[in-house]
Protein backbone atom coordinates (compact mmCIF):
# COMPACT_ATOMS: atom_id res chain seq x y z
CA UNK A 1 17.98 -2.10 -20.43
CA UNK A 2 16.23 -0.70 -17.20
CA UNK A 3 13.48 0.58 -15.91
CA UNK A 4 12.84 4.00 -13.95
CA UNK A 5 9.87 3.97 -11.94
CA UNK A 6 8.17 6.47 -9.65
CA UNK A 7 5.36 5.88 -7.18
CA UNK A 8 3.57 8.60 -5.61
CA UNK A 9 1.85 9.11 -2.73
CA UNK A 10 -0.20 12.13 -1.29
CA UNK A 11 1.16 11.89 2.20
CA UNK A 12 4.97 11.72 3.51
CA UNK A 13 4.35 8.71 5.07
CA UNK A 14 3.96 6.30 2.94
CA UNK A 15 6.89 5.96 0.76
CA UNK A 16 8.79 5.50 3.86
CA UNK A 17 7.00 1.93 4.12
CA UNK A 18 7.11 1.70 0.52
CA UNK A 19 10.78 1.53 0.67
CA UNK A 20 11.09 -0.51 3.97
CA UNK A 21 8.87 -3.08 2.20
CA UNK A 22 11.14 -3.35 -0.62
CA UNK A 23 13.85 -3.92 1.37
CA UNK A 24 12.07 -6.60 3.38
CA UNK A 25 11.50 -7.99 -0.26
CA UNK A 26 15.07 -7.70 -1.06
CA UNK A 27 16.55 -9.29 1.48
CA UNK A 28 14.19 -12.36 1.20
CA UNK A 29 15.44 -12.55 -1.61
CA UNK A 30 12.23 -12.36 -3.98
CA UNK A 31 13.32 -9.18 -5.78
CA UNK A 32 16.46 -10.32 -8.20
CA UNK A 33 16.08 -7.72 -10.61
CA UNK A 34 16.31 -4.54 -8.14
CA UNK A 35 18.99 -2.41 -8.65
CA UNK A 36 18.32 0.19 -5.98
CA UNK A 37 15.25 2.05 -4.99
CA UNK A 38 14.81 6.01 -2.91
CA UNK A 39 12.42 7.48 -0.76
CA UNK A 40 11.52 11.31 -1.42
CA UNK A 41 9.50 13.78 0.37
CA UNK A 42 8.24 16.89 -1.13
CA UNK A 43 7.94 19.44 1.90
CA UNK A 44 4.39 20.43 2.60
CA UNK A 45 6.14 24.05 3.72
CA UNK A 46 8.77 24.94 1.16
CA UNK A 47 7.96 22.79 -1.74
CA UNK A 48 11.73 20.96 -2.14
CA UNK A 49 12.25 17.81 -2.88
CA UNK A 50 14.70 15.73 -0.40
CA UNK A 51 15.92 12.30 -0.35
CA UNK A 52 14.96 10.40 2.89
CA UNK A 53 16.23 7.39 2.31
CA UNK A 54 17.99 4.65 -0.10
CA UNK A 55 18.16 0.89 -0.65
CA UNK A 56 22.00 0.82 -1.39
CA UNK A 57 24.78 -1.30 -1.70
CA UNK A 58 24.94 -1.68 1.99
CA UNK A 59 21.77 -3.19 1.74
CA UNK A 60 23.00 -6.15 -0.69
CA UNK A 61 25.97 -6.31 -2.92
CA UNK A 62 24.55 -5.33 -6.31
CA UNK A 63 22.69 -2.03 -6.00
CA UNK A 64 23.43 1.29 -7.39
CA UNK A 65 26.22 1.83 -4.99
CA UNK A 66 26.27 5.93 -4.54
CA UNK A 67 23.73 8.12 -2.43
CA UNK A 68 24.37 10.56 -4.40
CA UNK A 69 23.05 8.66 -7.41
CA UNK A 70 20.02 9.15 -5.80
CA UNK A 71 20.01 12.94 -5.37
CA UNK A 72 20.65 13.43 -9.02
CA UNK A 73 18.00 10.93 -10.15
CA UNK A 74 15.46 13.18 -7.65
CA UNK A 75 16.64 16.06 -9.30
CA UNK A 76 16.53 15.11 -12.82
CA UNK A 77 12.81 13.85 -11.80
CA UNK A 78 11.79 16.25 -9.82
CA UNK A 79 13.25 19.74 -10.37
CA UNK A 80 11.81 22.05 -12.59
CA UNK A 81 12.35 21.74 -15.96
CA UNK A 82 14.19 24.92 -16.59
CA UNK A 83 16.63 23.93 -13.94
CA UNK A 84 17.50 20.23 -14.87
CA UNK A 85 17.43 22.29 -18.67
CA UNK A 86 20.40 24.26 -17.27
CA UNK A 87 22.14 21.35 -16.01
CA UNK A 88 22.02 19.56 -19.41
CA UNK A 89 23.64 22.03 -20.89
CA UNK A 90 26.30 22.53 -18.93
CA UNK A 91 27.11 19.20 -18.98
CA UNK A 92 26.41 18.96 -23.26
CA UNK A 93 29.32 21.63 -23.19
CA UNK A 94 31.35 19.40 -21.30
CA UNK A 95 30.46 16.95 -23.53
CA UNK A 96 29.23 14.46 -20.87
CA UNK A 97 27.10 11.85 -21.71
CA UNK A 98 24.64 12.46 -19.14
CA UNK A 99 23.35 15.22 -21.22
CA UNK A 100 21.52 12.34 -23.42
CA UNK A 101 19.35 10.83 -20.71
CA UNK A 102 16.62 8.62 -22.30
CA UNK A 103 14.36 9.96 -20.23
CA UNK A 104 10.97 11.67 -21.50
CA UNK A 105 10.04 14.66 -20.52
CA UNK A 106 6.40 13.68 -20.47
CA UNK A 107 7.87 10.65 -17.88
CA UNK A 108 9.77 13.53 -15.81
CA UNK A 109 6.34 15.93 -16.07
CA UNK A 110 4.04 13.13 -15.15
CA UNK A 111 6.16 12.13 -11.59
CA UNK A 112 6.49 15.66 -10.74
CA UNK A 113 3.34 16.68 -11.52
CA UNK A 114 1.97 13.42 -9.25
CA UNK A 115 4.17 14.21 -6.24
CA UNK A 116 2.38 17.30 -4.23
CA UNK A 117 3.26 19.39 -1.60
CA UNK A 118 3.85 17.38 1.60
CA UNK A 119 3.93 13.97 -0.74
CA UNK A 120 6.24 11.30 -1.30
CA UNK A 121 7.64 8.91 -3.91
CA UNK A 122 9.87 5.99 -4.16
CA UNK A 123 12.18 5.51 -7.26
CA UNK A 124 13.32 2.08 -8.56
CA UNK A 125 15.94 1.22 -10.70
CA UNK A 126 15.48 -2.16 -11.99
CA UNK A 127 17.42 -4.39 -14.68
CA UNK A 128 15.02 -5.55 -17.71
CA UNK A 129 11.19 -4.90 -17.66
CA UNK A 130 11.04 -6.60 -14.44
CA UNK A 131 9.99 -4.05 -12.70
CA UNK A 132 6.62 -5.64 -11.74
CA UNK A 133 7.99 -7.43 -9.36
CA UNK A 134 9.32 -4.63 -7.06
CA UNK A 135 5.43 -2.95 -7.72
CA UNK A 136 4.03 -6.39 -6.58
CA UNK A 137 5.50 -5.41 -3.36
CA UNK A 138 4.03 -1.88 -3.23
CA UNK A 139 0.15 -2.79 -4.46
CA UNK A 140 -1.04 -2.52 -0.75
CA UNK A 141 -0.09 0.80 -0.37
CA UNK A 142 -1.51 2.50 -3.54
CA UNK A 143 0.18 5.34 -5.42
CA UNK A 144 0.66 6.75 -8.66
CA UNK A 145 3.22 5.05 -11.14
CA UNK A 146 5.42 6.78 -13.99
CA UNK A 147 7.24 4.62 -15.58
CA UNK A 148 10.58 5.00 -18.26
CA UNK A 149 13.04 2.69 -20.14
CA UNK A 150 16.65 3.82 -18.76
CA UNK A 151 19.67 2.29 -20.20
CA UNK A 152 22.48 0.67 -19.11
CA UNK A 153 24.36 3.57 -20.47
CA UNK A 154 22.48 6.19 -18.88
CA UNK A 155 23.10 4.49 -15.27
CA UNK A 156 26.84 4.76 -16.25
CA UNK A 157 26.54 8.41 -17.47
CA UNK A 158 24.91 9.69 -14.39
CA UNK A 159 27.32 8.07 -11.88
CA UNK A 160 30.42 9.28 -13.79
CA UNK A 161 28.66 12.95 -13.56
CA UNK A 162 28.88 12.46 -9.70
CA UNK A 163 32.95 12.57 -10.39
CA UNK A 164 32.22 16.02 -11.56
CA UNK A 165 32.06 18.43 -8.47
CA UNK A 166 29.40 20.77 -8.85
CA UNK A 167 27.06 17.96 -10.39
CA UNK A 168 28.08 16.04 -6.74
CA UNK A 169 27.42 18.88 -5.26
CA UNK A 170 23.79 19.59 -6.79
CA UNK A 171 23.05 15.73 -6.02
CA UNK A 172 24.22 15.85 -2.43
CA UNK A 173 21.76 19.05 -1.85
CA UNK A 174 19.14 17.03 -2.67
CA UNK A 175 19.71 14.16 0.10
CA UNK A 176 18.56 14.95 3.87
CA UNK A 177 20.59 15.15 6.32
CA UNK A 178 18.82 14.12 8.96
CA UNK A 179 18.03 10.92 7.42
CA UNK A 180 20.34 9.68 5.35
């Protein structure tokens, strides 16, 4: 088992350093259980939601090795409801698994509700319910935290949906380009 978690800030700043911290925690060593982690802005102007930047397998060996990952996860988070709605049901007719996330919808409501206009989150994937430790390393710099069981499986489902174009395709519009 994993855990999802979301911390939200009011500015666009912050989650930035949130990240860079982690990563400065990673590479020490100190966070074994991390699986990979996201920055997200929500523009102040237009309201979308944009990855900024990821802690990735480039980072260490054992992350959640695809960008794109990423962009989905922000979607499935962070767009409306209707929207990620119509994207489970496209996939259901495929029969994908990713159409059975194990994610709440009160978990998915309560990050995007937190994350306002001109805000910013990071996302961590970590193994077990160790996901204190990776929030040890964010305490300084405040936040809002959602937090969701997500299985083994549903890591697997969600990168195999990145095989399938148009779900790349979706994930990919959600990374930006200037930054990652």
């Amino acid at each position: 088992m994993s855990e999802l978690i979301c911390v939200t800030y009011d500015d666009g700043a912050t989650a930035p350093r949130a990240l860079e911290a982690l990563r400065h925690e990673f590479q020490a060593g100190r966070l074994v259980h991390l699986q990979g982690a996201a920055s997200i802005r929500r523009s102040a102007a237009s309201g979308t939601v944009r990855v900024t930047d990821v802690l990735a397998s480039g980072d260490q060996g054992r992350l959640v090795p695809h960008r794109a990952f990423w962009g989905l996860m922000a979607g499935i988070v962070y767009f409306t409801p209707r929207l990620w709605g119509l994207i489970e049901a496209l996939l259901r007719g495929l029969g994908h698994p990713a159409s059975d996330l194990s994610l709440t919808e009160d978990f998915a409501a309560g990050a995007r509700d937190a994350l306002s206009p001109g805000g910013s989150a990071v996302m961590i994937l970590a193994m077990g319910d160790a996901g204190d430790e990776e929030l040890e390393a964010l305490t300084d710099l405040g936040g809002q935290v959602a937090r969701a069981a997500f299985t083994h499986e549903d890591v697997g489902a969600v990168v195999e949906s990145l095989e399938i174009p148009w779900v790349l395709g979706i994930a990919t519009s959600a990374l930006d380009p200037r930054e990652v």
